[in-house]
C-alpha atoms as a PDB file:
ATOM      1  CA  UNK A   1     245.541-171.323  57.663  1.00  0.00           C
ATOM      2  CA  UNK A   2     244.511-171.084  53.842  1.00  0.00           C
ATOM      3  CA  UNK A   3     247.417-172.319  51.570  1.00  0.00           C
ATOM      4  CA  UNK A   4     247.594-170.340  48.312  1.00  0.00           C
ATOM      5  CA  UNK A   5     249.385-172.154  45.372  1.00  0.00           C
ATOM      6  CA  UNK A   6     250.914-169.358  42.579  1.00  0.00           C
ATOM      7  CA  UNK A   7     250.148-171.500  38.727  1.00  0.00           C
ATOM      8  CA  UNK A   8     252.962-171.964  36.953  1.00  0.00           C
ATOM      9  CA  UNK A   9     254.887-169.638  34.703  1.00  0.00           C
ATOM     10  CA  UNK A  10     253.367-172.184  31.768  1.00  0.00           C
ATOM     11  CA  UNK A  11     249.941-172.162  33.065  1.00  0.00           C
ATOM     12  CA  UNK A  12     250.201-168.603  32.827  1.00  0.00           C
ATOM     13  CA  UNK A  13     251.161-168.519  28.846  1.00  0.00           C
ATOM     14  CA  UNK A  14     248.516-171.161  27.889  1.00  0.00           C
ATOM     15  CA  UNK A  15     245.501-168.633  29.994  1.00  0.00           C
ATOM     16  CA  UNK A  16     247.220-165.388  28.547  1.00  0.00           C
ATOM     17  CA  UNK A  17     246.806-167.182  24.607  1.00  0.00           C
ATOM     18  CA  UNK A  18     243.637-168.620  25.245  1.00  0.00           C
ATOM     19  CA  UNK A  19     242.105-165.101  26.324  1.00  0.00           C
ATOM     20  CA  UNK A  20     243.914-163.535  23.361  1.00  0.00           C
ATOM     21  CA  UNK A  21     242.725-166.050  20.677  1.00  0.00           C
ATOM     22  CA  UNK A  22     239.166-166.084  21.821  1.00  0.00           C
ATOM     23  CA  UNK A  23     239.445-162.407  21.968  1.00  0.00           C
ATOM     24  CA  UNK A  24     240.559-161.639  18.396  1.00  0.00           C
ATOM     25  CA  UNK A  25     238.206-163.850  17.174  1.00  0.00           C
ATOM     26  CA  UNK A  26     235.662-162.322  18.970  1.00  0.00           C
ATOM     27  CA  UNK A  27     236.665-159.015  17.535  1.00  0.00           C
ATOM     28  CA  UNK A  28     237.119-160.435  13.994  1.00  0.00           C
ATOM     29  CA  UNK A  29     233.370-161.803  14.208  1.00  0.00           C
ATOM     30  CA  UNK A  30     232.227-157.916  15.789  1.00  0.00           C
ATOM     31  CA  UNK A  31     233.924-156.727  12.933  1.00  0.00           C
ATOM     32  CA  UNK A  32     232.594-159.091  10.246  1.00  0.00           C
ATOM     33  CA  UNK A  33     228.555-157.900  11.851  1.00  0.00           C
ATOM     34  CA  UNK A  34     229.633-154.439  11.779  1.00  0.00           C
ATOM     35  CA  UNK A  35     230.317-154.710   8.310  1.00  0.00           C
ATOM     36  CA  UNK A  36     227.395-156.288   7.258  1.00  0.00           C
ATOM     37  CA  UNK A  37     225.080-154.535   9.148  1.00  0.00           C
ATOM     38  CA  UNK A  38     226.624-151.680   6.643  1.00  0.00           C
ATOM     39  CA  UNK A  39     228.255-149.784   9.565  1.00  0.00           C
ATOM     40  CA  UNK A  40     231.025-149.666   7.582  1.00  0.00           C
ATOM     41  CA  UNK A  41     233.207-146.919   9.544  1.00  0.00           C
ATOM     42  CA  UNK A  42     232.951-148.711  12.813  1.00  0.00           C
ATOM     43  CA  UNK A  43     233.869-151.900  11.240  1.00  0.00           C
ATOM     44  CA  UNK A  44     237.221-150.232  10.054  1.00  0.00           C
ATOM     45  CA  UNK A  45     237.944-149.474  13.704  1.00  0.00           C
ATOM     46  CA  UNK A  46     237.301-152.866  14.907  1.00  0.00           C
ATOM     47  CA  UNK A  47     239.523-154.571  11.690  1.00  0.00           C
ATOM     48  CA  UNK A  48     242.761-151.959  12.085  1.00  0.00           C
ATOM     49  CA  UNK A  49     243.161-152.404  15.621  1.00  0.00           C
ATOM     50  CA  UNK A  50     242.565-156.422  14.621  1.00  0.00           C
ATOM     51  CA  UNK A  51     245.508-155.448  12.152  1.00  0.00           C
ATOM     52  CA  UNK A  52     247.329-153.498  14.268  1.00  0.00           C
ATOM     53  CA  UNK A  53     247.794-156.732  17.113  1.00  0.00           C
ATOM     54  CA  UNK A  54     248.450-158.918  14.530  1.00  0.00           C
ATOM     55  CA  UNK A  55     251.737-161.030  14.340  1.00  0.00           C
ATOM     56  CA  UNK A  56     250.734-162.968  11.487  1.00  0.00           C
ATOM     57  CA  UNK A  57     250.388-161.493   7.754  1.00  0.00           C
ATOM     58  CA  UNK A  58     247.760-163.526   6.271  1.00  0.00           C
ATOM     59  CA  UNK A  59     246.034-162.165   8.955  1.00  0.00           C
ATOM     60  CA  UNK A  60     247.212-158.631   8.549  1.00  0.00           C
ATOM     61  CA  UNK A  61     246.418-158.941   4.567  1.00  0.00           C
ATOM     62  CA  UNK A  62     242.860-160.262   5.531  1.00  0.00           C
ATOM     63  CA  UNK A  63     242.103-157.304   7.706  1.00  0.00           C
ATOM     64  CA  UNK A  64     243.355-154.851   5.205  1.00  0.00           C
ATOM     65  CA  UNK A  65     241.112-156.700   2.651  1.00  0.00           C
ATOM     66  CA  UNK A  66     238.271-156.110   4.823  1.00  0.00           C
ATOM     67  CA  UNK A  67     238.837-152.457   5.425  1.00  0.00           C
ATOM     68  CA  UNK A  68     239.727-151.812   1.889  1.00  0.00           C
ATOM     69  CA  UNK A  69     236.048-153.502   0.669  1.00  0.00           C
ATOM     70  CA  UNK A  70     234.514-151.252   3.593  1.00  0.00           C
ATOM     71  CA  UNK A  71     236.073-148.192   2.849  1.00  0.00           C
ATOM     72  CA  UNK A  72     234.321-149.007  -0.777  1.00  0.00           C
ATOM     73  CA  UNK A  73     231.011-149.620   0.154  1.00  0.00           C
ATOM     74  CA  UNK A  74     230.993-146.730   1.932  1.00  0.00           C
ATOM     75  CA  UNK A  75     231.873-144.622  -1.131  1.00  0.00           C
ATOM     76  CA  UNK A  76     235.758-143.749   0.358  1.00  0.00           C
ATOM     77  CA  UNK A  77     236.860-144.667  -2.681  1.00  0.00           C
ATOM     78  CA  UNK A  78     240.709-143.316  -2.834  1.00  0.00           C
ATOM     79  CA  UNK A  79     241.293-144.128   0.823  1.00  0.00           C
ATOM     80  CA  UNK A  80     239.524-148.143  -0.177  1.00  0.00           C
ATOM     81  CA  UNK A  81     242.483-147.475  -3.534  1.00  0.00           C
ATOM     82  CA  UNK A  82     245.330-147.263  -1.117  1.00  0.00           C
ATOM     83  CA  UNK A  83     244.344-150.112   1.401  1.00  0.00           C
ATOM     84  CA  UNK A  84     244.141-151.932  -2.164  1.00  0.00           C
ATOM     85  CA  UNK A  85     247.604-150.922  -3.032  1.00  0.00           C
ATOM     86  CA  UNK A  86     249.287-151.431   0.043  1.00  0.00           C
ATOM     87  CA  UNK A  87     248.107-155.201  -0.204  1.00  0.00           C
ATOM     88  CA  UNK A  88     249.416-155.466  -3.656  1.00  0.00           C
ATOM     89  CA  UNK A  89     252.981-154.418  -2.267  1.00  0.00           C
ATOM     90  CA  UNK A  90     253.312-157.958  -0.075  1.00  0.00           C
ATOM     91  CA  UNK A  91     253.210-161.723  -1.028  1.00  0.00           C
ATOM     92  CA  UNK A  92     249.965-162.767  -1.502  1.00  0.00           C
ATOM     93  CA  UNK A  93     247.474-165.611  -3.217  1.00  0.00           C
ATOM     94  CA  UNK A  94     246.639-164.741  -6.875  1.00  0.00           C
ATOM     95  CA  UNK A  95     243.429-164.523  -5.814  1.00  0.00           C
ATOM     96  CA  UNK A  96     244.039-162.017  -3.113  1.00  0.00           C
ATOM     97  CA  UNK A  97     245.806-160.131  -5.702  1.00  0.00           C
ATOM     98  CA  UNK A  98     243.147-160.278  -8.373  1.00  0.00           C
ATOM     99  CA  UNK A  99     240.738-159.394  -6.178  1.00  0.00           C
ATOM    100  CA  UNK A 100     242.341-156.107  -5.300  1.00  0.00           C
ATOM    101  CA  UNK A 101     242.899-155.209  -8.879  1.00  0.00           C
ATOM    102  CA  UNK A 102     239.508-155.522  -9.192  1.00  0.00           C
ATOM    103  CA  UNK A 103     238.218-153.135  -6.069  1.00  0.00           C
ATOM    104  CA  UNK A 104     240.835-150.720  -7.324  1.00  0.00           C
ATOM    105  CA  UNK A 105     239.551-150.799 -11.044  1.00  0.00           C
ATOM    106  CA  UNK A 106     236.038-150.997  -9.659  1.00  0.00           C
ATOM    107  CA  UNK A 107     237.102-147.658  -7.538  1.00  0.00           C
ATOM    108  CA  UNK A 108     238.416-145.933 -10.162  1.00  0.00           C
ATOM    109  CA  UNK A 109     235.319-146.675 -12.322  1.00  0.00           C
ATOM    110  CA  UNK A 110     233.024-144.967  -9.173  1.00  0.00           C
ATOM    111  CA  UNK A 111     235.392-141.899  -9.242  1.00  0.00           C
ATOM    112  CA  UNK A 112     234.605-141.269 -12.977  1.00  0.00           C
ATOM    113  CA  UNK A 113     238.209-142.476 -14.041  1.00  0.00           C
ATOM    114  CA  UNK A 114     237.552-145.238 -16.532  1.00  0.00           C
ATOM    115  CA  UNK A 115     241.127-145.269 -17.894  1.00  0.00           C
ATOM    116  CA  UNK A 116     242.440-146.128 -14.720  1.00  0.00           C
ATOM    117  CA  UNK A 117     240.034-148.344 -13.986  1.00  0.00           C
ATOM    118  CA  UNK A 118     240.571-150.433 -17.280  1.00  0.00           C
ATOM    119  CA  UNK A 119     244.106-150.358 -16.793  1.00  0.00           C
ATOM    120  CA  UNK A 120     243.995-151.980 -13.170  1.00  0.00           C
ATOM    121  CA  UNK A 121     241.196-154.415 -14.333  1.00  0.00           C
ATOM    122  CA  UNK A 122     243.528-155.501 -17.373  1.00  0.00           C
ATOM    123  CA  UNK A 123     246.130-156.777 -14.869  1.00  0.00           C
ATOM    124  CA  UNK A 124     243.860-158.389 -13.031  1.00  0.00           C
ATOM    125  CA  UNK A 125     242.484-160.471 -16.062  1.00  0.00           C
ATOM    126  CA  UNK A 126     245.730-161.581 -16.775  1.00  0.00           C
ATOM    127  CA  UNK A 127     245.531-163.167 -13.220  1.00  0.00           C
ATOM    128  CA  UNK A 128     242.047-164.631 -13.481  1.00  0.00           C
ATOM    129  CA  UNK A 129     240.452-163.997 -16.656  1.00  0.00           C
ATOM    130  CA  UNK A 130     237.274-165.282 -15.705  1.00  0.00           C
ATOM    131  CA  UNK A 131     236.271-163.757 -12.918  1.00  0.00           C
ATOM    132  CA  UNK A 132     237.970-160.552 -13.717  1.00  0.00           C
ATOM    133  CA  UNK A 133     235.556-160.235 -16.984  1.00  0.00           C
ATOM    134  CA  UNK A 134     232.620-158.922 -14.999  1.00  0.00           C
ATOM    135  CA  UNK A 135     234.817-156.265 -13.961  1.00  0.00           C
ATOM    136  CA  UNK A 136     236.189-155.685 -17.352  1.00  0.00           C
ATOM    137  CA  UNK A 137     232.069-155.913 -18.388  1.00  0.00           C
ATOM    138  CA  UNK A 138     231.041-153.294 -16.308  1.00  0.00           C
ATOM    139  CA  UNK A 139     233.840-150.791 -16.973  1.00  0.00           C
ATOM    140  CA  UNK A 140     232.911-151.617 -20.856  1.00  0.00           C
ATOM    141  CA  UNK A 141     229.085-151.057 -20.595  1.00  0.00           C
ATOM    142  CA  UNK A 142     229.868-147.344 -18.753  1.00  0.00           C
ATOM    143  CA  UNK A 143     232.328-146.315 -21.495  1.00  0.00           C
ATOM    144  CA  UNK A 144     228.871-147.194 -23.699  1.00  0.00           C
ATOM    145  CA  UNK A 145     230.872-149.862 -25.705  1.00  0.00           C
ATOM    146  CA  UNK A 146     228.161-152.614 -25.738  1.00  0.00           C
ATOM    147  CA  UNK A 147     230.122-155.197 -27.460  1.00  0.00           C
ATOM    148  CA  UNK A 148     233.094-155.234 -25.610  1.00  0.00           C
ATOM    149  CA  UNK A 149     231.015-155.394 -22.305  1.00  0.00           C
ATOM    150  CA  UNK A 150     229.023-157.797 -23.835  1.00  0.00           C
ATOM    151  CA  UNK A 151     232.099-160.072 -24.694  1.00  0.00           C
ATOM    152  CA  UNK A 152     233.499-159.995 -21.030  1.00  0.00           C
ATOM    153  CA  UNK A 153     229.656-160.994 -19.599  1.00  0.00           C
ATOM    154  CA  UNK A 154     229.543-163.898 -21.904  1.00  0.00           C
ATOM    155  CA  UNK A 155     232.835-165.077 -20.698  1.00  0.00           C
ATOM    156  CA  UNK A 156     232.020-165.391 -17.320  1.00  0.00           C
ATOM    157  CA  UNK A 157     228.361-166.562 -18.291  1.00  0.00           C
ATOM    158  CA  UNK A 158     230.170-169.357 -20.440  1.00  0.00           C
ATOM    159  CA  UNK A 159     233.280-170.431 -18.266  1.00  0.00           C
ATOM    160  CA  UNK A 160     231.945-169.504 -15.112  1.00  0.00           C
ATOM    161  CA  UNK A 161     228.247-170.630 -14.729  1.00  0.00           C
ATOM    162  CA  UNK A 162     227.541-171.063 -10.948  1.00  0.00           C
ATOM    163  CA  UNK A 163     229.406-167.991  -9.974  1.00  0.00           C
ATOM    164  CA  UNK A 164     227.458-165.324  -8.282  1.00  0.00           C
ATOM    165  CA  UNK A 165     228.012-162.735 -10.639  1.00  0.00           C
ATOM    166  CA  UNK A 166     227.173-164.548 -13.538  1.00  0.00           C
ATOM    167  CA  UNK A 167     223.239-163.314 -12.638  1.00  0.00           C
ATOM    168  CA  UNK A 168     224.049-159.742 -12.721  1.00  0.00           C
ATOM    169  CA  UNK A 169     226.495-160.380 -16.077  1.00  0.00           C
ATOM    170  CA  UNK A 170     223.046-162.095 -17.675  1.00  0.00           C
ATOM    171  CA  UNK A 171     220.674-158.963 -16.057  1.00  0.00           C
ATOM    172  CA  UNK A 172     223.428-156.833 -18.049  1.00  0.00           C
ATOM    173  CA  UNK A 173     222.844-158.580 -21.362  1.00  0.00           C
ATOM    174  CA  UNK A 174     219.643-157.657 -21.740  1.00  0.00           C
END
């Protein structure tokens, strides 16, 4: 006769979270390749039902971050402005925060609105000033006002030396 032993109640739990953990971050890291493999639309699949099971809302605010920046590269630009905005409605870092100013300037600036654009990318210099001036650049230098773009590269140029967009603010100088 075979004896069977049921685990334990706690056993259980501890199995159940392992699967789940090792699952989302599975998905998370499907998600991330999706993305930069540039298949954007499948990414936002994988990243809102990562959003959807999520308890915790750093993790809920990184997800949304994620399918905001996808739903801009792939040229979605109002439905990449709301993801933006709905992130700006909870707590988050400053850096979060500037961040999305920035993708929703940067989306207004793609849809041919540069008003709204430089309003958005003015709140998000008074976040982070320097790495919010290549935004504030770039909206500058397609409203064909030179010097004012040229002010905002040189400010991240100067303050902000080894940042990666301080190569495209110096390719814009010239």
């Amino acid at each position: 006769m075979i004896k069977y032993t049921y685990p334990s109640l706690n056993s259980l739990i501890i199995i159940f979270f392992t699967i789940s953990v090792v699952h989302s971050q599975t998905k998370k890291e499907y998600a991330d390749w999706l993305y930069q493999q540039g298949d954007y639309f499948r990414a936002i699949s994988e990243y809102k039902e990562l959003q959807f099971f999520s308890k915790n809302i750093d993790s809920i605010n990184s997800y949304q971050y994620q399918i905001g920046k996808a739903y801009y590269r792939s040229g979605k630009h109002n439905n990449s402005i709301g993801e933006f905005a709905s992130i700006l409605e909870r707590p988050i870092s400053n850096e979060k925060k500037s961040n999305s100013l920035n993708y929703i300037a940067l989306n207004y600036l793609n849809l041919s609105l540069p008003n709204q654009a430089l309003f958005y990318s003015a709140e998000a210099l008074k976040i982070d000033s320097i790495k919010s001036s290549f935004t504030t650049g770039l909206i500058y230098s397609n409203l064909y006002d030179w010097e004012t773009s040229k002010k905002y590269f040189n400010m991240l140029i100067k303050y902000a030396p080894s940042d990666a967009m301080t190569s495209l603010a110096k390719d814009n100088l010239k």
